[in-house]
Protein backbone atom coordinates (compact mmCIF):
# COMPACT_ATOMS: atom_id res chain seq x y z
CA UNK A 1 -13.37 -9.11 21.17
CA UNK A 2 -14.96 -6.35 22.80
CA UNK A 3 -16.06 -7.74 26.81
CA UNK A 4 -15.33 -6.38 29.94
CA UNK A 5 -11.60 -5.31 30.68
CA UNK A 6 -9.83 -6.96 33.56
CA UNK A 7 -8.82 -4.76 36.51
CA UNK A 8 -5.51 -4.60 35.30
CA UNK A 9 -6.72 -3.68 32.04
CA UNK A 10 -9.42 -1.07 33.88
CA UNK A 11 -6.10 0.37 35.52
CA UNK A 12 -4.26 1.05 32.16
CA UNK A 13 -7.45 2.48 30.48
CA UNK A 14 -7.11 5.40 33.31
CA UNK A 15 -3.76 5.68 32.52
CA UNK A 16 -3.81 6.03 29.07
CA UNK A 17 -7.00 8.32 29.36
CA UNK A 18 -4.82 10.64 31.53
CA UNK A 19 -2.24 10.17 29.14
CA UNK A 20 -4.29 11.51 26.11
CA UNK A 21 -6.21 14.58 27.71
CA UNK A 22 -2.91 15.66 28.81
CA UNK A 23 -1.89 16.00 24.91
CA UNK A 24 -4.35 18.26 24.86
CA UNK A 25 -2.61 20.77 27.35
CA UNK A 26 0.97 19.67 27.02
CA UNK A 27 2.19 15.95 25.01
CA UNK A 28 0.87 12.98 25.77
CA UNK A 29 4.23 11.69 25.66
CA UNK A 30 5.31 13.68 29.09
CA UNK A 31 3.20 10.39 30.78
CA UNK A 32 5.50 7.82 29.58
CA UNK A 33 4.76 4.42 28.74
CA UNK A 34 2.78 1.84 30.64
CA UNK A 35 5.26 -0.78 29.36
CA UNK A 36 5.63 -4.20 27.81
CA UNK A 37 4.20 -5.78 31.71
CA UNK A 38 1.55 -3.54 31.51
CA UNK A 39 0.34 -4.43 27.51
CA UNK A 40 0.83 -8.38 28.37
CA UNK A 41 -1.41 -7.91 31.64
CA UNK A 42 -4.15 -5.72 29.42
CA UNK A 43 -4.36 -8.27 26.69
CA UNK A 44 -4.32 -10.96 28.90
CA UNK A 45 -2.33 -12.94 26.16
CA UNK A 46 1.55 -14.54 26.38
CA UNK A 47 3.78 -11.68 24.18
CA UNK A 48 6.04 -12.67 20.98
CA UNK A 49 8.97 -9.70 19.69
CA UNK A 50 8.99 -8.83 16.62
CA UNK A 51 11.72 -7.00 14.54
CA UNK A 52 10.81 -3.43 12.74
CA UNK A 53 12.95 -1.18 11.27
CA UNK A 54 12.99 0.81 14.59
CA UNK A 55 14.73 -1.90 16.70
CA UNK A 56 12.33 -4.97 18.27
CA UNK A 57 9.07 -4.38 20.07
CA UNK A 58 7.06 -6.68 22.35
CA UNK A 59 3.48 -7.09 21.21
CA UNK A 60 0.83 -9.76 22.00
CA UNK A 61 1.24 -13.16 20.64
CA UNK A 62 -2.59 -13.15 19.25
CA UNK A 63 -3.19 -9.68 19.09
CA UNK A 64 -7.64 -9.25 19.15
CA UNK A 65 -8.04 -5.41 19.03
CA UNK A 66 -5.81 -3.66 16.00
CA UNK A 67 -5.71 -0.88 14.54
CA UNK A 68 -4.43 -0.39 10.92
CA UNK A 69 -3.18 2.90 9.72
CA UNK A 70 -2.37 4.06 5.81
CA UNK A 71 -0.77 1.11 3.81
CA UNK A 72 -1.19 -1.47 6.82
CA UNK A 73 -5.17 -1.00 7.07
CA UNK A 74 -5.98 -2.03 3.67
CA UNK A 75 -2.92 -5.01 3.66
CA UNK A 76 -4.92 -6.29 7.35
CA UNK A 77 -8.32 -6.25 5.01
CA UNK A 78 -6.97 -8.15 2.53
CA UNK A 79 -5.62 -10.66 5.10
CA UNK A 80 -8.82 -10.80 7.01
CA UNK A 81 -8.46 -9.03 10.11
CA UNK A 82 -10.77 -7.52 11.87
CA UNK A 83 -9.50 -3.87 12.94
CA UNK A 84 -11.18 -2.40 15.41
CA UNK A 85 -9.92 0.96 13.73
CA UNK A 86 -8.87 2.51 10.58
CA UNK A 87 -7.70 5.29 8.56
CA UNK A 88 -9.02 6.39 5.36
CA UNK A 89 -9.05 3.37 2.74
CA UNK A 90 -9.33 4.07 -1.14
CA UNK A 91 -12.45 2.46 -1.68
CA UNK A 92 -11.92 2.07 -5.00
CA UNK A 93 -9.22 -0.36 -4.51
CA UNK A 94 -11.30 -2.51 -2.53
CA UNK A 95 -13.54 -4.99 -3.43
CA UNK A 96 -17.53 -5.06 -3.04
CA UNK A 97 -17.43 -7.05 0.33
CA UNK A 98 -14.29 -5.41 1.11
CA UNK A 99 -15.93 -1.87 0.83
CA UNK A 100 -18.98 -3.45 2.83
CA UNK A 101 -16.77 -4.55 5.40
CA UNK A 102 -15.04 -1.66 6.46
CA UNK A 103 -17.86 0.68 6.89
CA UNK A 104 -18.08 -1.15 9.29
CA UNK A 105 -14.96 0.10 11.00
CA UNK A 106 -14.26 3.28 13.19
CA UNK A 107 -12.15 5.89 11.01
CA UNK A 108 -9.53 7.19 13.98
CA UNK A 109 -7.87 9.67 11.39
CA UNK A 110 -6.98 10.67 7.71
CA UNK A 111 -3.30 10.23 6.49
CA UNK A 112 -0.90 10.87 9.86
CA UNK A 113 -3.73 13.07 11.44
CA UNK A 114 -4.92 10.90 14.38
CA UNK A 115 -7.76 11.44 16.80
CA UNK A 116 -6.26 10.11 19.48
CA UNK A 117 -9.20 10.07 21.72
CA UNK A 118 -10.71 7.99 19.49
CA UNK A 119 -7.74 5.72 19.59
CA UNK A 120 -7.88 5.07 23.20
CA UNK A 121 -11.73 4.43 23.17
CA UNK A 122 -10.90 1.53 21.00
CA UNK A 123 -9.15 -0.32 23.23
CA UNK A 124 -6.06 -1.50 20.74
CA UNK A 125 -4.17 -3.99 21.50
CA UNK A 126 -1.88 -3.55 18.76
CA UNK A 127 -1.05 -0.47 16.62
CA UNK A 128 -0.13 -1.13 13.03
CA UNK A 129 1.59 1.74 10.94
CA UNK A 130 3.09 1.42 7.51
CA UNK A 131 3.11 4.65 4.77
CA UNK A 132 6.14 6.47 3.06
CA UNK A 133 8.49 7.67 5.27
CA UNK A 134 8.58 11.66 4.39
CA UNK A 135 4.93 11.02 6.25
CA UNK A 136 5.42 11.26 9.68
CA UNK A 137 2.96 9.92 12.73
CA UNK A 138 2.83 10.75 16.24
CA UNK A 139 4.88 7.40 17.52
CA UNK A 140 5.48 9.04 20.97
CA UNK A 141 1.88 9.60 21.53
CA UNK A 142 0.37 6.01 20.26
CA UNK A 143 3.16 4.03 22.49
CA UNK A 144 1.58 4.56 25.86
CA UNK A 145 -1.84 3.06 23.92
CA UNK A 146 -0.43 0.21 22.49
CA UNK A 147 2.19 -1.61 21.27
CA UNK A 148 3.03 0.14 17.78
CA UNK A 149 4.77 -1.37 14.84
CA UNK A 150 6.01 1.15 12.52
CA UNK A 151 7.09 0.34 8.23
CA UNK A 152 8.64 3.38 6.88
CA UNK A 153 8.26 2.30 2.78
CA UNK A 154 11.13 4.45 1.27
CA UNK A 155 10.95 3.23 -2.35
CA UNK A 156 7.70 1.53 -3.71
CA UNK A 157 9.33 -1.91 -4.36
CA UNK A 158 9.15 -2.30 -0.76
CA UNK A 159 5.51 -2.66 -0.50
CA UNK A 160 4.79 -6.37 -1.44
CA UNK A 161 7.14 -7.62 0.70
CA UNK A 162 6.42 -5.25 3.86
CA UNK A 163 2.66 -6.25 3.82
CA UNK A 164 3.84 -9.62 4.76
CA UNK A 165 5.64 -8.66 7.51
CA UNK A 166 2.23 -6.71 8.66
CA UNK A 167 -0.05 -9.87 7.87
CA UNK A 168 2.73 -11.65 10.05
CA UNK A 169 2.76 -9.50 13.20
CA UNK A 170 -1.58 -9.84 13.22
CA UNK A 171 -0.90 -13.77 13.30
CA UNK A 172 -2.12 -14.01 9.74
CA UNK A 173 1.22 -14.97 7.90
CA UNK A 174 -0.52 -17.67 6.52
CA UNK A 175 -3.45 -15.39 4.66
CA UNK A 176 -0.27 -13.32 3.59
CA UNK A 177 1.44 -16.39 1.95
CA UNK A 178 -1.61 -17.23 0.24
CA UNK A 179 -1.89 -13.74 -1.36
CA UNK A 180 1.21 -13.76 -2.16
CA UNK A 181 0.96 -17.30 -3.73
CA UNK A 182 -1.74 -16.20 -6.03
CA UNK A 183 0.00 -13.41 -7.39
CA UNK A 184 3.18 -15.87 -8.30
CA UNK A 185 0.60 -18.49 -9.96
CA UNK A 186 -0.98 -16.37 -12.11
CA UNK A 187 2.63 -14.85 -13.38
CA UNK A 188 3.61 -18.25 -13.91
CA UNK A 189 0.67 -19.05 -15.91
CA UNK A 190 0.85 -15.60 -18.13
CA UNK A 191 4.47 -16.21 -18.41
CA UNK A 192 4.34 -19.25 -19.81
CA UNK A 193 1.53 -19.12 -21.99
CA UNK A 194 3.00 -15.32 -23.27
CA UNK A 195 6.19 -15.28 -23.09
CA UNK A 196 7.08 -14.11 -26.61
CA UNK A 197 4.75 -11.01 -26.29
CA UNK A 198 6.47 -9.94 -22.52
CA UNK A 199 9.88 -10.35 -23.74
CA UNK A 200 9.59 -9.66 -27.13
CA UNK A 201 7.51 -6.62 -27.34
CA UNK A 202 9.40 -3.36 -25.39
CA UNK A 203 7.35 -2.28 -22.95
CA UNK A 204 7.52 1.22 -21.14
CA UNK A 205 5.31 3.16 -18.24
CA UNK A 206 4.01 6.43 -18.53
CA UNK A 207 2.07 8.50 -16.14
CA UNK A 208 0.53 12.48 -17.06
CA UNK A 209 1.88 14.66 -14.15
CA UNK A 210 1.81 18.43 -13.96
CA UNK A 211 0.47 20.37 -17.26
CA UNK A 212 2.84 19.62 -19.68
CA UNK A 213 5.21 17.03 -18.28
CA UNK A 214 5.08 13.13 -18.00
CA UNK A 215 6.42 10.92 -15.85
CA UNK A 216 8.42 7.33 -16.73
CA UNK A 217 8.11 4.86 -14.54
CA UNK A 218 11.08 2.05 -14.19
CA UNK A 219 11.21 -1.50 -12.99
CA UNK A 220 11.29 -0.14 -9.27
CA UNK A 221 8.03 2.03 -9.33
CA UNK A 222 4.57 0.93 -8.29
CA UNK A 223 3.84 -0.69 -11.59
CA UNK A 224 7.12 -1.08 -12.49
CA UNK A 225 7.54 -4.43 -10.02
CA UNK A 226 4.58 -6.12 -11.40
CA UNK A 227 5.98 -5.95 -15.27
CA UNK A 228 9.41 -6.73 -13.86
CA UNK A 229 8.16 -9.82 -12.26
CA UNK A 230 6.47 -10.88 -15.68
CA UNK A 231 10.29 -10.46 -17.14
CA UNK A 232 8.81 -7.92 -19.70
CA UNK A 233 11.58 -6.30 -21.64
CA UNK A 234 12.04 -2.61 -21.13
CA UNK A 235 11.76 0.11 -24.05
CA UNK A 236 15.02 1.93 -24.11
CA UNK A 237 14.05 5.80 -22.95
CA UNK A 238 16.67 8.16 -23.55
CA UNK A 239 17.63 9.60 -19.85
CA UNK A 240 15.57 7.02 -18.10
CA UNK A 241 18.64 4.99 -16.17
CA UNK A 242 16.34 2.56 -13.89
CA UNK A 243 18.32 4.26 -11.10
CA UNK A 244 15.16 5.90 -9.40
CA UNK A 245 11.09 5.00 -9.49
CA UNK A 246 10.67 7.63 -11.95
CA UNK A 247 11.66 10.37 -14.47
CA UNK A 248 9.88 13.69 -15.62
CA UNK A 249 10.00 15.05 -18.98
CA UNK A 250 8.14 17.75 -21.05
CA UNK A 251 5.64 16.87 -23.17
CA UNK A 252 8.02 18.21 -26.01
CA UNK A 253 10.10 14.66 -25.03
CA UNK A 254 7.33 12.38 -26.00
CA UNK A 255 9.46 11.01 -28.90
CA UNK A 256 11.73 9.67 -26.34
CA UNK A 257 9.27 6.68 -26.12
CA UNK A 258 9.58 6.00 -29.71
CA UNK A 259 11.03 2.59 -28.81
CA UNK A 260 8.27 1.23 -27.15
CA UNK A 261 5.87 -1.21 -28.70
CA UNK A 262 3.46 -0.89 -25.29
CA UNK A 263 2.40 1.72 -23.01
CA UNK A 264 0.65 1.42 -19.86
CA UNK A 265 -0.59 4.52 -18.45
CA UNK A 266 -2.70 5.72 -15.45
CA UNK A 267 -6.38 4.56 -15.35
CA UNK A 268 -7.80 5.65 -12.18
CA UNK A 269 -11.34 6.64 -13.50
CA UNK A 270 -13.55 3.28 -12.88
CA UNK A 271 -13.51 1.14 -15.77
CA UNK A 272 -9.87 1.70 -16.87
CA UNK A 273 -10.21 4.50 -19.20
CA UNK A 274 -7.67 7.02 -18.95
CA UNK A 275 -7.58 9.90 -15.66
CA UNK A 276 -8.03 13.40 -16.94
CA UNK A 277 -4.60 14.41 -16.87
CA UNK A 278 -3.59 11.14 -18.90
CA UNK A 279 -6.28 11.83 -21.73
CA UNK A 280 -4.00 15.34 -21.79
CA UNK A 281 -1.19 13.47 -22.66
CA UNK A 282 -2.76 11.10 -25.17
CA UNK A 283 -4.39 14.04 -26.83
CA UNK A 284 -1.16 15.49 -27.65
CA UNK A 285 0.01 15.04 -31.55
CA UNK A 286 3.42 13.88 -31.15
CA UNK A 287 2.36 11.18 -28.71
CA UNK A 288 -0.35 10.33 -31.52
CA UNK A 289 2.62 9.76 -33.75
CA UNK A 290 4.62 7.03 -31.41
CA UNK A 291 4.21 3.90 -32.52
CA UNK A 292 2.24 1.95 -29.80
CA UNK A 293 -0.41 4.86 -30.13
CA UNK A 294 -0.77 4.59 -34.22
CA UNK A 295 -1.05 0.61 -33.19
CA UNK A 296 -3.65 0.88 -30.16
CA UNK A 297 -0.51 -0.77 -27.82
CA UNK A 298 -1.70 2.54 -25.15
CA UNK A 299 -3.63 0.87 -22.38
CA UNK A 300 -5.18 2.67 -19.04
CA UNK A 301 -4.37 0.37 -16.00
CA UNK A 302 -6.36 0.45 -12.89
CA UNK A 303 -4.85 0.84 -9.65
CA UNK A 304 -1.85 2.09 -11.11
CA UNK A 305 -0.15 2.86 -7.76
CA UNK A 306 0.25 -1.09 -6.49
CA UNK A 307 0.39 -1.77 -2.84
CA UNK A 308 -1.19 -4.91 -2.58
CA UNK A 309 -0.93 -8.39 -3.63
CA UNK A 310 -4.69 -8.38 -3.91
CA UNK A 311 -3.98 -5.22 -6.70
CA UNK A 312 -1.09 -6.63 -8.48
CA UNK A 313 -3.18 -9.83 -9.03
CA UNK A 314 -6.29 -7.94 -10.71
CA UNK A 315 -3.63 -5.84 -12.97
CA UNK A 316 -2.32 -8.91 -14.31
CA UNK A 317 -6.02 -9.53 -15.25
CA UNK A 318 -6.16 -6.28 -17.01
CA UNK A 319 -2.83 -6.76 -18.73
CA UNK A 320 -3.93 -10.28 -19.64
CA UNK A 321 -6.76 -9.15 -21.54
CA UNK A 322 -4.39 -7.46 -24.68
CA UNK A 323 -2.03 -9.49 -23.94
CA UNK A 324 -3.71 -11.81 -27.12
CA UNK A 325 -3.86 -8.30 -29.34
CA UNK A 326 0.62 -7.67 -29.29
C-alpha cells in the first residue's frame, strides 16, 4: 500500500506539495487541479465514475490509499477498509477491535478542520467526505490531492442509505450489503416474533435538550428510522406532525406524551443509563406522572444518534431486551 511512487506519481507529489504550501500564503486552489490523467497515472490503476450529489467524478477503480472524513470514516471501518487517514471517530461507537484498529490511523483533522499537509503526506488516492451539509469542507483545496467524493446528509434518514454508496465507491459494496443485510434479518426476526408489542404498544422518542425543554423525535430522526423500520406504532403528540426530525417543547409540555405506552430516550453514558441532561428530564414530577414512567416503559438507548448499520443493529439488541417486559 505504501511502496515507492512511480515517476509520474513522484511528479504529482511536487505538484501537490507546491499546491499546499501555497495555501499557506494565498489558496491552494490558485494551483488548479492535476486532473483525472494525472490521478489514473499516480494510482497506477484503470478509473471507474461515480455519481455524487455534485455531478460525476473520476476516481480509481480499486482505490488503495483513502482517506475517510466525519460520517464516511467510521462507515469505511465498519466495511473494512483500511484508511490511510481519518478524522476524529466517536470511540464509543466503535467496537473493541474497531477502537484498536484505528489508533492505528493518522488523524488529518477534527470536524471540517483539515491539516492539509498532513493530507498530502498520506499519499490518498481517494478522498471520502460525508457529514451534514450546514458543515462545510475545503473541496477546492482537497481536489488537486485526490479525487474527492463529497455526501452532503441534509436530513438524518439519509444516512443508512448514503453509507452504501461510500462502502461502494472503496470497492466494498459487498461488505456494505452484508451490513445492511444484518440489520434487515434481525428486524425480521423481532418483527415477527413481537409484533403485537411494536404495533400495539404507542411508542414515542424523547431527547433532554437545553434546561428546560425536550425534544420529540419522529419517524425521520436518527432513531426515528430504526423504530419505523420495526413498523412500531407512533404515540399521538400534540404538535408533533412527522413533518421534520424533531420538535422542542418546555418541560411544562411533558403531558403531551401522555399517549405513549414507551419512551426511548438518550443514553449516551456507557452502559445505557440515562445522559445528564436526560436524568433532568426524568427527574421532573409531571414526567413521573406519564404513564410509561409510573410503568418502567422509559428506557436509555445507546448510540442514540444512528449513522451506521453496525449501530442500528446493536439498538435493536437493546430494544430487544424489554421488548419481553411491554
Amino acid at each position: 500500500m505504501s511502496g515507492t511512487p512511480s515517476r509520474p506519481r513522484a511528479r504529482l507529489r511536487r505538484f501537490v506539495v507546491a499546491c499546499a504550501a501555497a495555501t499557506l500564503a494565498l489558496t491552494l486552489v490558485a494551483c488548479g487541479s492535476p486532473g483525472d490523467d494525472a490521478t489514473s497515472q499516480a494510482t497506477g490503476t484503470s478509473a471507474r465514475t461515480v455519481q455524487t450529489p455534485d455531478g460525476p467524478v473520476q476516481i480509481p477503480a480499486k482505490p488503495k490509499r483513502i482517506i475517510g472524513l466525519s460520517y464516511a470514516a467510521a462507515w469505511l471501518l465498519d466495511a473494512g477498509v483500511s484508511m490511510v487517514g481519518v478524522t476524529d471517530i466517536d470511540e464509543n461507537a466503535l467496537t473493541e477491535q474497531q477502537r484498536a484498529q484505528i489508533k492505528k490511523v493518522p488523524l488529518v483533522g477534527e470536524g471540517n478542520e483539515l491539516n492539509l499537509e498532513k493530507i498530502v503526506s498520506l499519499w490518498p488516492d481517494l478522498i471520502v467526505i460525508s457529514a451534514p451539509k450546514r458543515v462545510t469542507f475545503p473541496i477546492d483545496k482537497l481536489k488537486p490531492i485526490a479525487p474527492v467524493l463529497s455526501y452532503g446528509i441534509g436530513d438524518p434518514d439519509e444516512l443508512l442509505p448514503t453509507s452504501l454508496k461510500v462502502d461502494d465507491a472503496a470497492g466494498r459494496a459487498a461488505a456494505g450489503e452484508q451490513t445492511k443485510k444484518t440489520y434487515t434479518d434481525k428486524l425480521a426476526e423481532l418483527k415477527a416474533k413481537y409484533a403485537d408489542k411494536l404495533t400495539g404498544k404507542k411508542w414515542a422518542i424523547v431527547n433532554s435538550g437545553e434546561a428546560g425543554k425536550f425534544s420529540v423525535y419522529t419517524a425521520s430522526s436518527w432513531l426515528g428510522i430504526v423504530l419505523k423500520d420495526l413498523g412500531v406504532t407512533w404515540a399521538p403528540v400534540k404538535g408533533v406532525d412527522g413533518g421534520d426530525f424533531s420538535f422542542d417543547k418546555s418541560f411544562e409540555e411533558i403531558g403531551t406524551l401522555a399517549a405513549a405506552d414507551v419512551i426511548l430516550v438518550d443514553g449516551d453514558e456507557p452502559g445505557g443509563s440515562p445522559s445528564a441532561e436526560t436524568a433532568t428530564l426524568l427527574g421532573q414530577q409531571n414526567w413521573k406522572a406519564l404513564k410509561a414512567a409510573r410503568d418502567g416503559q422509559v428506557h436509555p438507548i445507546r448510540g442514540f444518534f444512528t449513522s451506521r448499520y453496525q449501530e442500528a443493529v446493536r439498538i435493536l439488541g437493546d430494544i430487544e431486551s424489554f421488548l419481553p417486559s411491554l
